[in-house]
N, C-alpha and C. Protein backbone atom coordinates (compact mmCIF):
# COMPACT_ATOMS: atom_id res chain seq x y z
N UNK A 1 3.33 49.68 -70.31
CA UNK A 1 1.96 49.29 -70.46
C UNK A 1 1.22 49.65 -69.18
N UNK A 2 0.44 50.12 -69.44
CA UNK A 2 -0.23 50.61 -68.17
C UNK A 2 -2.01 49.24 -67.70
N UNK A 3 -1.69 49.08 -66.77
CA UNK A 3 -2.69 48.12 -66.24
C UNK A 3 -3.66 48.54 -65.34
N UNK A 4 -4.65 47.83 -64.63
CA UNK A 4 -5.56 48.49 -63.80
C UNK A 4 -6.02 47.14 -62.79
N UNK A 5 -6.12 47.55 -61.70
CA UNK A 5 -6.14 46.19 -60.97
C UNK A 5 -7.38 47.02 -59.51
N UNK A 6 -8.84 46.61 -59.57
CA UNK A 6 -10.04 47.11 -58.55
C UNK A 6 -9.35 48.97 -58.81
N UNK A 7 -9.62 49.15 -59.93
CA UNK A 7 -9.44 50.28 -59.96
C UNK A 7 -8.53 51.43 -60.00
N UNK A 8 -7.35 50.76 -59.71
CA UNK A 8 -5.93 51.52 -59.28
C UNK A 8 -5.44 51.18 -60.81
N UNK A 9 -4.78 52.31 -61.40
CA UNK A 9 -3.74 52.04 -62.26
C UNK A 9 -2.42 52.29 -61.98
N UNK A 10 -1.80 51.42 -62.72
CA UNK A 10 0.11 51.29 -62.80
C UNK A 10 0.36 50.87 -63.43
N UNK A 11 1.65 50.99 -63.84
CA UNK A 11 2.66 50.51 -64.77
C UNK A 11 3.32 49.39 -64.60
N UNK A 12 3.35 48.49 -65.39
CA UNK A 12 3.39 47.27 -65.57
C UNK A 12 5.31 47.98 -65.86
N UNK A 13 6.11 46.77 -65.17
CA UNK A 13 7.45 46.73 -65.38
C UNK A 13 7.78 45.23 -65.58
N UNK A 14 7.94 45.04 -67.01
CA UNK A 14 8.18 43.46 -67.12
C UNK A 14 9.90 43.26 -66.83
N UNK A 15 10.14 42.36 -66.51
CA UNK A 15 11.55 42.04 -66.07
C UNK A 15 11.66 41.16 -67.24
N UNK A 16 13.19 40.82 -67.84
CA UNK A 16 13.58 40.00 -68.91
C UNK A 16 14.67 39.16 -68.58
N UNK A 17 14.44 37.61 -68.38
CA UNK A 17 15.40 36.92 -68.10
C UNK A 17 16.69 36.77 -69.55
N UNK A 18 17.77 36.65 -68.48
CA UNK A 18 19.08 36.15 -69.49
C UNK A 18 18.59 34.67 -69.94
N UNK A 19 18.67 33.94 -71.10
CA UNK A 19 18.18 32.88 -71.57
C UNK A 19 19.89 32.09 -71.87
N UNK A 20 20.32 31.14 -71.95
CA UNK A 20 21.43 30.20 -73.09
C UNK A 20 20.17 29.01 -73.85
N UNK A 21 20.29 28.98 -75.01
CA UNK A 21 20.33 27.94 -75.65
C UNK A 21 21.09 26.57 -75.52
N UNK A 22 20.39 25.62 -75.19
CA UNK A 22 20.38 24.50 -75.31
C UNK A 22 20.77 23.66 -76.58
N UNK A 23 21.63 22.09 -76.41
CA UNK A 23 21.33 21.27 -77.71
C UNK A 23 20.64 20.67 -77.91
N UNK A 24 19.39 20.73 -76.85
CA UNK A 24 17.92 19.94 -76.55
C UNK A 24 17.36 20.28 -77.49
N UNK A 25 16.39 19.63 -78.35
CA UNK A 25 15.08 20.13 -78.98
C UNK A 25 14.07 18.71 -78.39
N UNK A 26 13.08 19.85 -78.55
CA UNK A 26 12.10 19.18 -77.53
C UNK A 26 10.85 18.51 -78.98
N UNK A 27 9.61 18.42 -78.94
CA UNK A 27 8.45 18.46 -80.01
C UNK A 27 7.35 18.69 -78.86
N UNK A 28 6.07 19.50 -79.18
CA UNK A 28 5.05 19.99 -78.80
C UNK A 28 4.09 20.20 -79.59
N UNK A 29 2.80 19.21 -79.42
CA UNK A 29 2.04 19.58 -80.20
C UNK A 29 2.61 19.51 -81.71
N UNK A 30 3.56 18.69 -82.51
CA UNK A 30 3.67 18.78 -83.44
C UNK A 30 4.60 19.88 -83.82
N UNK A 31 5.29 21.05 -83.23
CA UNK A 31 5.87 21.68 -83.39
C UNK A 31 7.08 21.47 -83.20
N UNK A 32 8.40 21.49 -83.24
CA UNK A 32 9.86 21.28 -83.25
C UNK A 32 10.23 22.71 -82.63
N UNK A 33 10.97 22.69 -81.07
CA UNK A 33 11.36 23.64 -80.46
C UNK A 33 13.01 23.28 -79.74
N UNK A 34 13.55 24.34 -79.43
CA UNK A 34 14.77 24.16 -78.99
C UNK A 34 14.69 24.57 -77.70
N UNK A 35 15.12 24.00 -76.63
CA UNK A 35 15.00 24.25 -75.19
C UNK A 35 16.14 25.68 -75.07
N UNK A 36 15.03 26.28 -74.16
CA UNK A 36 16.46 27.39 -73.35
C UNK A 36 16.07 27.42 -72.01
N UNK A 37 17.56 27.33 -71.13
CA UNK A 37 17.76 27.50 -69.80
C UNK A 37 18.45 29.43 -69.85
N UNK A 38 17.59 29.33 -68.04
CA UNK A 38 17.90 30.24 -67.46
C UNK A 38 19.31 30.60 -66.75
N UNK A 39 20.03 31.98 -67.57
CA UNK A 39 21.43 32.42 -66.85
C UNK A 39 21.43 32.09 -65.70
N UNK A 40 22.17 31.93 -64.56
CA UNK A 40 22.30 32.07 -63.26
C UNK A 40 22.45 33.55 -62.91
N UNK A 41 21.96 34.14 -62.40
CA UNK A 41 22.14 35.90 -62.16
C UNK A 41 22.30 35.94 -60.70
N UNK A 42 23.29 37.22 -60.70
CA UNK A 42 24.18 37.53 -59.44
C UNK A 42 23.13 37.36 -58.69
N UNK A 43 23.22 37.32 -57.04
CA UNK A 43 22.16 37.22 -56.11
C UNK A 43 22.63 38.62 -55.09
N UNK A 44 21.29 38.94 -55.05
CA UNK A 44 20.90 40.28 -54.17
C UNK A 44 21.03 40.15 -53.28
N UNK A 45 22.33 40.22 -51.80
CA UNK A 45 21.84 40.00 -50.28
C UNK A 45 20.69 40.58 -49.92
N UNK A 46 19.89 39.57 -49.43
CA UNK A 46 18.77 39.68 -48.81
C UNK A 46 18.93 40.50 -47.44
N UNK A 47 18.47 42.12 -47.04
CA UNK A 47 19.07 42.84 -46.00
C UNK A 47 17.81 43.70 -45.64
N UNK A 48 16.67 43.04 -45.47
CA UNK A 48 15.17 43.20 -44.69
C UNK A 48 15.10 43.03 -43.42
N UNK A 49 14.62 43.87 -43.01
CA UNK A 49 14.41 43.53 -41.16
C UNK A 49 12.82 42.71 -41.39
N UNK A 50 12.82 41.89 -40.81
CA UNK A 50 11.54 40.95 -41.16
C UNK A 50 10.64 41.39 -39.91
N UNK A 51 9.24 41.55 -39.45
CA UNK A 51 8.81 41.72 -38.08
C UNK A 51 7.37 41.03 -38.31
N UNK A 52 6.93 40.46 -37.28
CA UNK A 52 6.08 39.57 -37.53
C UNK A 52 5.13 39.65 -36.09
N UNK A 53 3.85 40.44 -35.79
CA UNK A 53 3.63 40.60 -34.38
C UNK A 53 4.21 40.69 -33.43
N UNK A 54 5.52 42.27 -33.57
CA UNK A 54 6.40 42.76 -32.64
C UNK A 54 7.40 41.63 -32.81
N UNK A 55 7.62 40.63 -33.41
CA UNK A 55 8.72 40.39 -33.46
C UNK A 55 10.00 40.18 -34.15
N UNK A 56 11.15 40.18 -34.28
CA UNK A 56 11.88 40.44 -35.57
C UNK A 56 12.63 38.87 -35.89
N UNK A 57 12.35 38.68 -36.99
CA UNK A 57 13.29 37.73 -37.43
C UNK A 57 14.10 37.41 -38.64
């Protein structure tokens, strides 16, 4: 999908979480829904040199 933001266009990259179903059901507004939690997903070492007015942290 292409977007536009003060003029610049790009491409929109949606990311898609891993979901599990739940034995929760919740109600909303009259509606009957089933809760879903978020997978736990591997974690990325964080490996940024951070610098902050000449300095690094």
């Amino acid at each position: 999908m292409e977007l536009s933001y003060r003029g610049v266009r790009y491409q929109a990259a949606p990311s898609i979480a891993e979901t599990i179903e739940s034995h929760l059901v919740s109600k909303y507004r009259g509606v009957t829904m089933k809760l879903r939690y978020a997978q736990s997903s591997k974690s990325v070492p964080f490996s940024v040199a951070l610098r902050y007015r000449g300095c690094q942290y």
